[in-house]
Structure formats: C-alpha cells, structure tokens
C-alpha atoms as a PDB file:
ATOM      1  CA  UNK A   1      45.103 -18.989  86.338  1.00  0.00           C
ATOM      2  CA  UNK A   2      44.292 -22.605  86.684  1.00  0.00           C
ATOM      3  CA  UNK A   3      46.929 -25.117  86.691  1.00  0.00           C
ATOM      4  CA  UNK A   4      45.860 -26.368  83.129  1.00  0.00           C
ATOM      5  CA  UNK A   5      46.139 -23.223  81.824  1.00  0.00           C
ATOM      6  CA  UNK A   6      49.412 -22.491  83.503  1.00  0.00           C
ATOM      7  CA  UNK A   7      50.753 -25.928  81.843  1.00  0.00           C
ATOM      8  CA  UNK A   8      49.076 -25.374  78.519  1.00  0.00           C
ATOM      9  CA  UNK A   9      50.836 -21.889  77.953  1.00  0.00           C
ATOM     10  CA  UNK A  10      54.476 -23.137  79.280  1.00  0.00           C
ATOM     11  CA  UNK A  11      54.048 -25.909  76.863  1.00  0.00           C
ATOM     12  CA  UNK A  12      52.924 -23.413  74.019  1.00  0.00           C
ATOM     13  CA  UNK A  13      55.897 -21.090  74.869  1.00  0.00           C
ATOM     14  CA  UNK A  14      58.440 -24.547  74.654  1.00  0.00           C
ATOM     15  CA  UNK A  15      56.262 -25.573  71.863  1.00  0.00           C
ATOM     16  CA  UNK A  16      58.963 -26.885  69.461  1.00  0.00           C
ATOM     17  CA  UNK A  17      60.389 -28.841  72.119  1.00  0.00           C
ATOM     18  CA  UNK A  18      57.741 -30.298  73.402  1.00  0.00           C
ATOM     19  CA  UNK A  19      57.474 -33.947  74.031  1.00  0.00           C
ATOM     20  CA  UNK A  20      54.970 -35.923  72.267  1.00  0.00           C
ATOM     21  CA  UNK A  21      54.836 -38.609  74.701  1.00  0.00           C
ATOM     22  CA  UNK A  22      54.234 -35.880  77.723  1.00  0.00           C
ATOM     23  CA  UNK A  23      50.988 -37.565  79.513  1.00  0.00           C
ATOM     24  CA  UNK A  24      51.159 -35.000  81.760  1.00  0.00           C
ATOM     25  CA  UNK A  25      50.578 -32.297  78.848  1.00  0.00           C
ATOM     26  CA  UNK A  26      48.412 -34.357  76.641  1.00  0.00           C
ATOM     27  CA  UNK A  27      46.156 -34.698  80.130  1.00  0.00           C
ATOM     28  CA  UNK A  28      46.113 -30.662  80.098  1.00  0.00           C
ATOM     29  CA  UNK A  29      45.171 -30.647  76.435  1.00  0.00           C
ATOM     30  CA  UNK A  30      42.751 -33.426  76.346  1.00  0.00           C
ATOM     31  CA  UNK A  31      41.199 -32.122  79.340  1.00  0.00           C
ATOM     32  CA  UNK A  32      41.026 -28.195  77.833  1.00  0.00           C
ATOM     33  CA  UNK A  33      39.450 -29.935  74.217  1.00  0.00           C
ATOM     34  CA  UNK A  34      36.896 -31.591  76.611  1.00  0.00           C
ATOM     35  CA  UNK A  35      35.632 -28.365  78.120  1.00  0.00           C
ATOM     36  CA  UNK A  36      35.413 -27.167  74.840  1.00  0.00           C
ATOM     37  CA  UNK A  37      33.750 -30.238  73.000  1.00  0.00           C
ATOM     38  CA  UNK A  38      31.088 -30.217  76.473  1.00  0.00           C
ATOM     39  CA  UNK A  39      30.398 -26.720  75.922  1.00  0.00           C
ATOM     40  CA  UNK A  40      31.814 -25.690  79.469  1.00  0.00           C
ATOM     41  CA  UNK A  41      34.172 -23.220  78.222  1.00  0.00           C
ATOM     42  CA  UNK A  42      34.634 -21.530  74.865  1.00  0.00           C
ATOM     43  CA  UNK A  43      37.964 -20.355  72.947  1.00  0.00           C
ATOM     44  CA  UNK A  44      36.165 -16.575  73.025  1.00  0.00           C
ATOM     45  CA  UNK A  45      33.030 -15.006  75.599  1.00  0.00           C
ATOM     46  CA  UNK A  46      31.232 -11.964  75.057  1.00  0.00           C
ATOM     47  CA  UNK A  47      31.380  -9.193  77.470  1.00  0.00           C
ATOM     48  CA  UNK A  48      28.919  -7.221  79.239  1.00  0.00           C
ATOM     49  CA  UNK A  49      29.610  -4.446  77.260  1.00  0.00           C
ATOM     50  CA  UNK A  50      29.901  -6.320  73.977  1.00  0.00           C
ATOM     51  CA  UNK A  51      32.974  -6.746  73.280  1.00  0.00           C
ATOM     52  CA  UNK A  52      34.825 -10.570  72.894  1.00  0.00           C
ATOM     53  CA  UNK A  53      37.874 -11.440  74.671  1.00  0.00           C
ATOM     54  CA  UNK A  54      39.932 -14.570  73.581  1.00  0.00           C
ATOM     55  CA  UNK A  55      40.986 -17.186  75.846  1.00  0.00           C
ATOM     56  CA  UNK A  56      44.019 -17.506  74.522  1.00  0.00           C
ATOM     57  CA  UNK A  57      45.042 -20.530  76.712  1.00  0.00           C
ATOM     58  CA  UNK A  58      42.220 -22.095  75.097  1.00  0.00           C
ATOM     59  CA  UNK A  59      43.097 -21.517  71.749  1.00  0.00           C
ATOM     60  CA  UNK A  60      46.863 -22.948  72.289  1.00  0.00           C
ATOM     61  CA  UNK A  61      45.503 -26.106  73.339  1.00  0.00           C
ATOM     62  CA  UNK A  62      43.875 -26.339  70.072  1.00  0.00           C
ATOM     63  CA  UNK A  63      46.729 -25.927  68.025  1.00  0.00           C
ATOM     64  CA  UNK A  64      49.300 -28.191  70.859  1.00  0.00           C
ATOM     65  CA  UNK A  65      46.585 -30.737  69.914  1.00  0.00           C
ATOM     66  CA  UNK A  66      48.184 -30.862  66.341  1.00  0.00           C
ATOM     67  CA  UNK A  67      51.676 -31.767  67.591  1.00  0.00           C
ATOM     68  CA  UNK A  68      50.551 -34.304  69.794  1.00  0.00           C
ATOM     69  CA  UNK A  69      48.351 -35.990  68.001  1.00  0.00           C
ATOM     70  CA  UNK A  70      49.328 -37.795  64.786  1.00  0.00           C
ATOM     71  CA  UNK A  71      46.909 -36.931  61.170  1.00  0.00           C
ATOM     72  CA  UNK A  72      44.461 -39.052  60.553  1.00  0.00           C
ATOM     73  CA  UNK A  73      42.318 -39.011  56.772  1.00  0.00           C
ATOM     74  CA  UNK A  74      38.710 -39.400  58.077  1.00  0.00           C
ATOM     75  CA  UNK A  75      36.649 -41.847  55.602  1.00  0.00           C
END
C-alpha cells in the first residue's frame, strides 16, 4: 500500500470529520484524480483470468473529492 492510498482510506474511514482545508489530504486526492485523469491508473483492472477487481482506494478519492471541493454549475 502506497502512502497515498494509506492516507486516502484513513481519510475515507474519518470521512465526516475530515478537514476541508487538509493540504496534506487534498495533495493525496488531487494527486490520485491525476493518475486517473492521465490514464496511469484506473478505479477497476481486468484480470488475467477475466475477472475485474476495484481499487477501492481509488474510488474513495473520487467521492473525498466531493467534500473537498466546493459545487460549481458548469456554463
């Protein structure tokens, strides 16, 4: 485990306490949405044998994104 991912899951396990101004957490998170955006890592693979397994870690950044970052509209 990677210490992003390590950081990303306490955070989702403290999630309704985290705090918004964290930069050490939104550095995790922006870092984990940039892997993903870059195509470096993906919220599910497929293995050899066909089957998917979800990165869970992954995923939670997705969603942590939500509380740390205010909505927007987009014109």
């Amino acid at each position: 485990m990677t210490d992003i991912e390590a950081r990303i899951n306490a955070a989702w396990d403290n999630r309704d306490a985290i705090d918004t101004k964290d930069a050490d957490l939104r550095a995790a998170v922006d870092h984990a949405l940039d892997q993903l955006d870059s195509g470096k890592a993906r919220v599910a693979s497929r293995e050899a044998d066909g089957s998917w397994t979800v990165h869970q870690w992954l995923k939670k950044a997705v969603l942590l994104s939500f509380r740390l970052n205010p909505m927007a509209i987009i014109p």
